[in-house]
Protein backbone atom coordinates (compact mmCIF):
# COMPACT_ATOMS: atom_id res chain seq x y z
CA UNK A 1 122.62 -88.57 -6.34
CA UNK A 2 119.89 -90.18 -3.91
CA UNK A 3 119.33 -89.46 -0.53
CA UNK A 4 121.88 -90.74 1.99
CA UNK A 5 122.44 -91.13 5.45
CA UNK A 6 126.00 -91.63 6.30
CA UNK A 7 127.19 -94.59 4.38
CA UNK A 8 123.51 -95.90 4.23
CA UNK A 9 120.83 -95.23 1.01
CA UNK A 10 117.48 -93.93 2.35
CA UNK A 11 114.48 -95.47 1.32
CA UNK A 12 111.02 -95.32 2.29
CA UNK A 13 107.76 -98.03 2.32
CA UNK A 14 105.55 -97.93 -0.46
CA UNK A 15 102.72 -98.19 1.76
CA UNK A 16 103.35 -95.20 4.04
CA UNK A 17 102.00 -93.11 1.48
CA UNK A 18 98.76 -94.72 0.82
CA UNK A 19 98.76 -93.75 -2.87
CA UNK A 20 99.37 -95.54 -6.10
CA UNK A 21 102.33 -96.50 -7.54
CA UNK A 22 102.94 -92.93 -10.25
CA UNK A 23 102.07 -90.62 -6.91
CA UNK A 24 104.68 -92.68 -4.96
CA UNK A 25 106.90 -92.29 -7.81
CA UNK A 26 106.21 -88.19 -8.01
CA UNK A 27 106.96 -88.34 -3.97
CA UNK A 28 110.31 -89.84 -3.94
CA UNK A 29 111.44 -87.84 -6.50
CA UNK A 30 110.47 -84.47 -4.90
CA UNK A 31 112.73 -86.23 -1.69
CA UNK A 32 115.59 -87.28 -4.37
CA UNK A 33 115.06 -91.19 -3.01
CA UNK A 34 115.25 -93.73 -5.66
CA UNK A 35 115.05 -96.72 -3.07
CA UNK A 36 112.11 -98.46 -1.71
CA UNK A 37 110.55 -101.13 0.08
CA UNK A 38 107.53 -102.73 -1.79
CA UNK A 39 104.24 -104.04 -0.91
CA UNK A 40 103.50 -107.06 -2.48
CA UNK A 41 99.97 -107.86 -1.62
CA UNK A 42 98.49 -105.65 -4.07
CA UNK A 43 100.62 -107.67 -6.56
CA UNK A 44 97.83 -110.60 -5.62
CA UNK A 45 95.33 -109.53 -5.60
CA UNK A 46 92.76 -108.68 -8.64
CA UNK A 47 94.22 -106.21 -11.04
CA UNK A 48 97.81 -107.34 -9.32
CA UNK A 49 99.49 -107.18 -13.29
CA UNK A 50 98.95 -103.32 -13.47
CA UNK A 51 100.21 -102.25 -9.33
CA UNK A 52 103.78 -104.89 -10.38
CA UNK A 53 103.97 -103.18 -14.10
CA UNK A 54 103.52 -99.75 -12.68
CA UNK A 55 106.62 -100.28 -9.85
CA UNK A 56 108.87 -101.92 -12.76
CA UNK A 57 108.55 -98.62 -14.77
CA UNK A 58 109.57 -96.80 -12.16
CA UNK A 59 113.54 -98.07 -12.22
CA UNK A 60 113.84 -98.08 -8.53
CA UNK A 61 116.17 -99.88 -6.28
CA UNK A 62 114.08 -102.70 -4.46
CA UNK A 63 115.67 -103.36 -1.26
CA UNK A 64 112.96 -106.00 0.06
CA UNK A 65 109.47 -106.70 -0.73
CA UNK A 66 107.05 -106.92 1.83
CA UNK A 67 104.18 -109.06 2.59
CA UNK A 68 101.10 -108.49 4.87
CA UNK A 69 97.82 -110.59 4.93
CA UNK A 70 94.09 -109.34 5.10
CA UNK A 71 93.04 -110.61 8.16
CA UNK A 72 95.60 -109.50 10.10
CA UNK A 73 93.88 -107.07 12.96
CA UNK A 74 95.94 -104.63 14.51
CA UNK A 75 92.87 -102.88 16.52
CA UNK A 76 94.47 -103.62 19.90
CA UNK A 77 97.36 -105.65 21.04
CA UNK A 78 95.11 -108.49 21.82
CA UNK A 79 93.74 -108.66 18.73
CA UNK A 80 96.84 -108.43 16.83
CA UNK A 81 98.29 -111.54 18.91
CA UNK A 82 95.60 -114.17 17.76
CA UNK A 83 95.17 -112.84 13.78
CA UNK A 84 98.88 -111.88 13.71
CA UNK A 85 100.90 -113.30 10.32
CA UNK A 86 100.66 -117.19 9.79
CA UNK A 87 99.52 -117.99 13.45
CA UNK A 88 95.98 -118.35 12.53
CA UNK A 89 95.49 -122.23 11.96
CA UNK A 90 92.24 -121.32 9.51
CA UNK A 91 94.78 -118.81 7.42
CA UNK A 92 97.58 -121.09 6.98
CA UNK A 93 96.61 -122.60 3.90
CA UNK A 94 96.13 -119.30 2.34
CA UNK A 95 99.35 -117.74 3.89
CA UNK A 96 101.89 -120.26 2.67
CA UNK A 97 99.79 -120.29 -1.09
CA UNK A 98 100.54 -115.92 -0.87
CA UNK A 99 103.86 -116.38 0.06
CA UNK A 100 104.81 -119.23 -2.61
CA UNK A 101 103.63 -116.16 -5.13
CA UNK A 102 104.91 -113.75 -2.81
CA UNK A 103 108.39 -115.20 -3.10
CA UNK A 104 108.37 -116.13 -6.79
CA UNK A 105 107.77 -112.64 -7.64
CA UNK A 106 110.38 -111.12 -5.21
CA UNK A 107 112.80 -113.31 -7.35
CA UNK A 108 111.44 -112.03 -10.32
CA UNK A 109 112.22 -108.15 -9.27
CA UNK A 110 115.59 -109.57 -8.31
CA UNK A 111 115.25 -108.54 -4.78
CA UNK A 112 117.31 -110.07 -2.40
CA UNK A 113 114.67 -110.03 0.67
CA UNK A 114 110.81 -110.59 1.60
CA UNK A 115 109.50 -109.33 4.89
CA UNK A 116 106.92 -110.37 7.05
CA UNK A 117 105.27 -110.51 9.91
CA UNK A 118 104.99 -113.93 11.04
CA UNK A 119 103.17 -113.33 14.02
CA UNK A 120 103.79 -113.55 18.05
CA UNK A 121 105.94 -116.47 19.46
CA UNK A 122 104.82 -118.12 22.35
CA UNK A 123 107.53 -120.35 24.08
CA UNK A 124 105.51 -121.38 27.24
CA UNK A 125 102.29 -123.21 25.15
CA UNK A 126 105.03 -126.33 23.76
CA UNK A 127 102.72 -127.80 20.85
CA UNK A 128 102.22 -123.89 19.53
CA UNK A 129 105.79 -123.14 19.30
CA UNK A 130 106.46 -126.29 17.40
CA UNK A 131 103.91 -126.02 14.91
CA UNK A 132 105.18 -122.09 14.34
CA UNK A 133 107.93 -122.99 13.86
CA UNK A 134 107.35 -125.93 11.37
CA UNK A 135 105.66 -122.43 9.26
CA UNK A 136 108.06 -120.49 9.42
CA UNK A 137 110.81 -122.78 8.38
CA UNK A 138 108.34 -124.09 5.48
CA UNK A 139 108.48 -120.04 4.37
CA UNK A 140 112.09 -120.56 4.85
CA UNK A 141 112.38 -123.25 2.30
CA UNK A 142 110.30 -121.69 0.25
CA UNK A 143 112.31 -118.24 0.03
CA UNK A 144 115.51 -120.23 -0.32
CA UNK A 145 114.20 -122.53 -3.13
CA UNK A 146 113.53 -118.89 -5.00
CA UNK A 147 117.20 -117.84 -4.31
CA UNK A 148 115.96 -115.38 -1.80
CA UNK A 149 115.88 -114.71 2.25
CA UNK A 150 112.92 -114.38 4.41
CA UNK A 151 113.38 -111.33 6.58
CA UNK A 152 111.34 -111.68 10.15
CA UNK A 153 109.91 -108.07 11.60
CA UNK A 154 110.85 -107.36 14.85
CA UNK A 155 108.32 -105.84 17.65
CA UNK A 156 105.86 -108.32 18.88
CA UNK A 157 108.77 -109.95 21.54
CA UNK A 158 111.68 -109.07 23.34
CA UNK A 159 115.21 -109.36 21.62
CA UNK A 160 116.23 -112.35 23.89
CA UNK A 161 112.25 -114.43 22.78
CA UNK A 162 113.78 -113.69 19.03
CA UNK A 163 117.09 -114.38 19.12
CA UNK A 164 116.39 -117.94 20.73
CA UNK A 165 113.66 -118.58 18.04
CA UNK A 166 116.50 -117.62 15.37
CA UNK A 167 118.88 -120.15 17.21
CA UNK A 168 115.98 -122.67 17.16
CA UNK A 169 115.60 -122.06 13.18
CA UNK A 170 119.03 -122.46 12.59
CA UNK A 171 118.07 -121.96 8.87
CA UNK A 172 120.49 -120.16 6.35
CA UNK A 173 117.69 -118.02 4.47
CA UNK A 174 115.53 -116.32 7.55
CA UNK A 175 117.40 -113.10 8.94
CA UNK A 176 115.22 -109.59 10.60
CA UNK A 177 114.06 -106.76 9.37
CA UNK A 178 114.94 -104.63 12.41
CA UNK A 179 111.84 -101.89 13.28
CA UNK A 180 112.86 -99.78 16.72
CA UNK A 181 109.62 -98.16 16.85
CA UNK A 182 108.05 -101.68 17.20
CA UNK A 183 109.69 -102.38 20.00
CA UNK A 184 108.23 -99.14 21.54
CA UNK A 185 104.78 -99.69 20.10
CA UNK A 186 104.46 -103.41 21.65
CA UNK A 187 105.94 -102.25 24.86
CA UNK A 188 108.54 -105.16 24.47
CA UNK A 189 112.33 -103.76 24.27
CA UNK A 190 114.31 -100.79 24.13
CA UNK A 191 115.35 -100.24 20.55
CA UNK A 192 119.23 -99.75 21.21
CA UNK A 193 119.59 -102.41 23.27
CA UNK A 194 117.88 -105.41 21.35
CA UNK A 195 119.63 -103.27 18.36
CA UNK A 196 123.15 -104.46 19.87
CA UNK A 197 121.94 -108.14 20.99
CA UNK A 198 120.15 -108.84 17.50
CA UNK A 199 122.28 -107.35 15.01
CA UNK A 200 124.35 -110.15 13.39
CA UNK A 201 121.03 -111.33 11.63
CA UNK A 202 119.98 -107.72 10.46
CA UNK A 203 119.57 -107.11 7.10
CA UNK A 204 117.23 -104.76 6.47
CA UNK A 205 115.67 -101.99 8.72
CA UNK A 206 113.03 -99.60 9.17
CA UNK A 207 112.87 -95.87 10.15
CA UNK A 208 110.34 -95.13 12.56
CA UNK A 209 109.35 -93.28 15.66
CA UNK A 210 107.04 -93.89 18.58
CA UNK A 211 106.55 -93.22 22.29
CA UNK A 212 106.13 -95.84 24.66
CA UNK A 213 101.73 -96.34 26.52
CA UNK A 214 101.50 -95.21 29.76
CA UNK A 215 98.76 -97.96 29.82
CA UNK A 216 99.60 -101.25 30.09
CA UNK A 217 97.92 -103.50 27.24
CA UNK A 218 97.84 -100.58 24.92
CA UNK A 219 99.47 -99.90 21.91
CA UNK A 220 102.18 -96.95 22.29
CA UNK A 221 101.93 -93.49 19.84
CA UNK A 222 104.18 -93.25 16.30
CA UNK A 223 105.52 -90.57 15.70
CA UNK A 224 107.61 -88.42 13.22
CA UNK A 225 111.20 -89.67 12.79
CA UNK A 226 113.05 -88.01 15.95
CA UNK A 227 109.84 -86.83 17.73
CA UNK A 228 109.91 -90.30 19.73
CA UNK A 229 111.76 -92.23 22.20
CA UNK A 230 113.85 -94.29 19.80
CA UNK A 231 116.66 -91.80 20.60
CA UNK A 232 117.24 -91.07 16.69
CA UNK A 233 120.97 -90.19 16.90
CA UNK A 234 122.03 -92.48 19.52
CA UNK A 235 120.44 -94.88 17.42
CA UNK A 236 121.81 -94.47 13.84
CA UNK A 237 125.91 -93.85 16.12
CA UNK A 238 125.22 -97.43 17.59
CA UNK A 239 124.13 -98.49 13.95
CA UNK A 240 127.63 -96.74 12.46
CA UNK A 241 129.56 -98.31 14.70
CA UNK A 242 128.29 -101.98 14.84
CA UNK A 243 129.29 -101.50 11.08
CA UNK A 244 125.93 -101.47 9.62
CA UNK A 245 126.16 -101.31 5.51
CA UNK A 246 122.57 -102.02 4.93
CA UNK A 247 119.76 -99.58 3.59
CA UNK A 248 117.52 -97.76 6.13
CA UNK A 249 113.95 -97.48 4.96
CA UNK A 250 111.53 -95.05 6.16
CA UNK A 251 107.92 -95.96 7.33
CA UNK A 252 105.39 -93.80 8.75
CA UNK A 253 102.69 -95.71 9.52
CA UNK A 254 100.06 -93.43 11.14
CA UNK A 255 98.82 -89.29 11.06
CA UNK A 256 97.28 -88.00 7.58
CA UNK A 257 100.57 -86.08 6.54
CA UNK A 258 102.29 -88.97 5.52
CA UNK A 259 104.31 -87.18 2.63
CA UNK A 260 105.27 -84.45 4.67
CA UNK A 261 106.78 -86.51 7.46
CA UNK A 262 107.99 -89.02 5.50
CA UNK A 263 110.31 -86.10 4.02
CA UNK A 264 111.13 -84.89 7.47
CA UNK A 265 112.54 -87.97 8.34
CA UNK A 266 114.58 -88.14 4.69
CA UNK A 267 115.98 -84.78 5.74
CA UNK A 268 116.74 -85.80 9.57
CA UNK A 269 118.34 -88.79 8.06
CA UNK A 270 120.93 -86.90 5.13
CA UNK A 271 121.39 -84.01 8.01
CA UNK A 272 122.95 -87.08 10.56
């Protein structure tokens, strides 16, 4: 039997472990987790046929795939806001072309979800907001033309900035991939709270940590599942009784002990 929490599967992110595909495979097993979240820019990229043979031999359950673009720079919150998922008017072109790809091959895996993230909204700059979202409802289109649903990260904006830009979409294949730690990380919103207010368009949602700057402008700390400010137990009780029934996926994102704390977190998780 693979590892649960409450009603919920446990997964984890592929690229938390920053290893190849058989190590990943070795790791989960050791944790007794057969589901995962996938990278799929590796898929892409030069010697992409090996990286998408290598996770189909592994049998796992895909719960999303997940895209992310090279010239995204998370260095600093500043620079993360102008290179930031398809914001960049010089990446577009390239972005949507990934994404078609992207998309065809989530179908393929028969996942039901791609993640991404699209990048910061701006509602005060008018001509900005319109031509984001013209993008993102393009990658809507696209995922719902390959039978699948784009799944927005949260972090980058408070729950009320997304929840109007989902009302704005008003499209029936882009939903959120819910990240508490995010909200932390970016200083933006207090995980429980935008939890509650953003919940009917979750379907997918990450395990993670942090601690909130004491600096303005700065990025906040990740840390271990239930080391942070999240509130890990509050959290997953407010997820149990909203009536949550979708998996939880560990990421760990930062420290050189990814494995280790990856497996703490499995074990907080099937000890809730």
């Amino acid at each position: 039997m693979s590892a649960k929490c409450g009603v919920w599967p446990v997964g984890v992110c592929s690229w938390s472990f920053q290893k190849g595909i058989d190590e990943i495979g070795t790791a989960m097993a050791a944790m007794d987790v057969d589901h995962i979240q996938v990278a799929l820019l590796p898929a892409l990229q030069p010697g992409g046929e090996a990286y998408l043979e290598a996770v189909k031999r592994q049998g796992w359950t895909i719960t999303s795939t997940m895209l992310n673009f090279e010239h995204e720079d998370y260095t600093t919150l500043e620079t993360i806001r102008k290179t930031g998922g398809i914001a960049p008017d010089d990446k577009w072109p390239l972005c949507k072309t990934l994404f078609e790809r992207a998309a065809a091959l989530t179908a393929e895996l028969k996942v039901p979800y791609i993640t991404l993230h699209v990048g910061f909204l701006d509602h005060t700059d008018a001509a900005y907001a319109a031509k984001f979202e013209s993008r993102v409802r393009t990658l809507g289109d696209v995922a719902k033309s390959n039978g699948i649903s784009l799944l927005m990260e949260t972090g980058q904006e408070t729950a009320e900035e997304l929840e109007r830009f989902i009302k704005t979409l008003n499209h029936t294949n882009i939903f959120l991939n819910f990240d508490p730690a995010n909200l932390i990380l970016y200083n933006t919103d207090e995980p429980i709270r935008a939890l509650k207010r953003l919940y009917p368009y979750i379907r997918h949602l990450h395990i993670k940590d942090a601690i909130r700057t004491l600096t303005p402008g700065t990025w906040g700390s990740e840390v271990p599942w239930g080391d942070g400010e999240v509130n890990a137990f509050a959290f997953l009780n407010t997820l149990k009784e909203l009536g949550y029934n979708g998996p939880l996926a560990v990421e760990r994102e930062a420290g050189n002990q990814r494995v280790k704390e990856i497996a703490l977190a499995v074990r907080r998780l099937a000890a809730f």
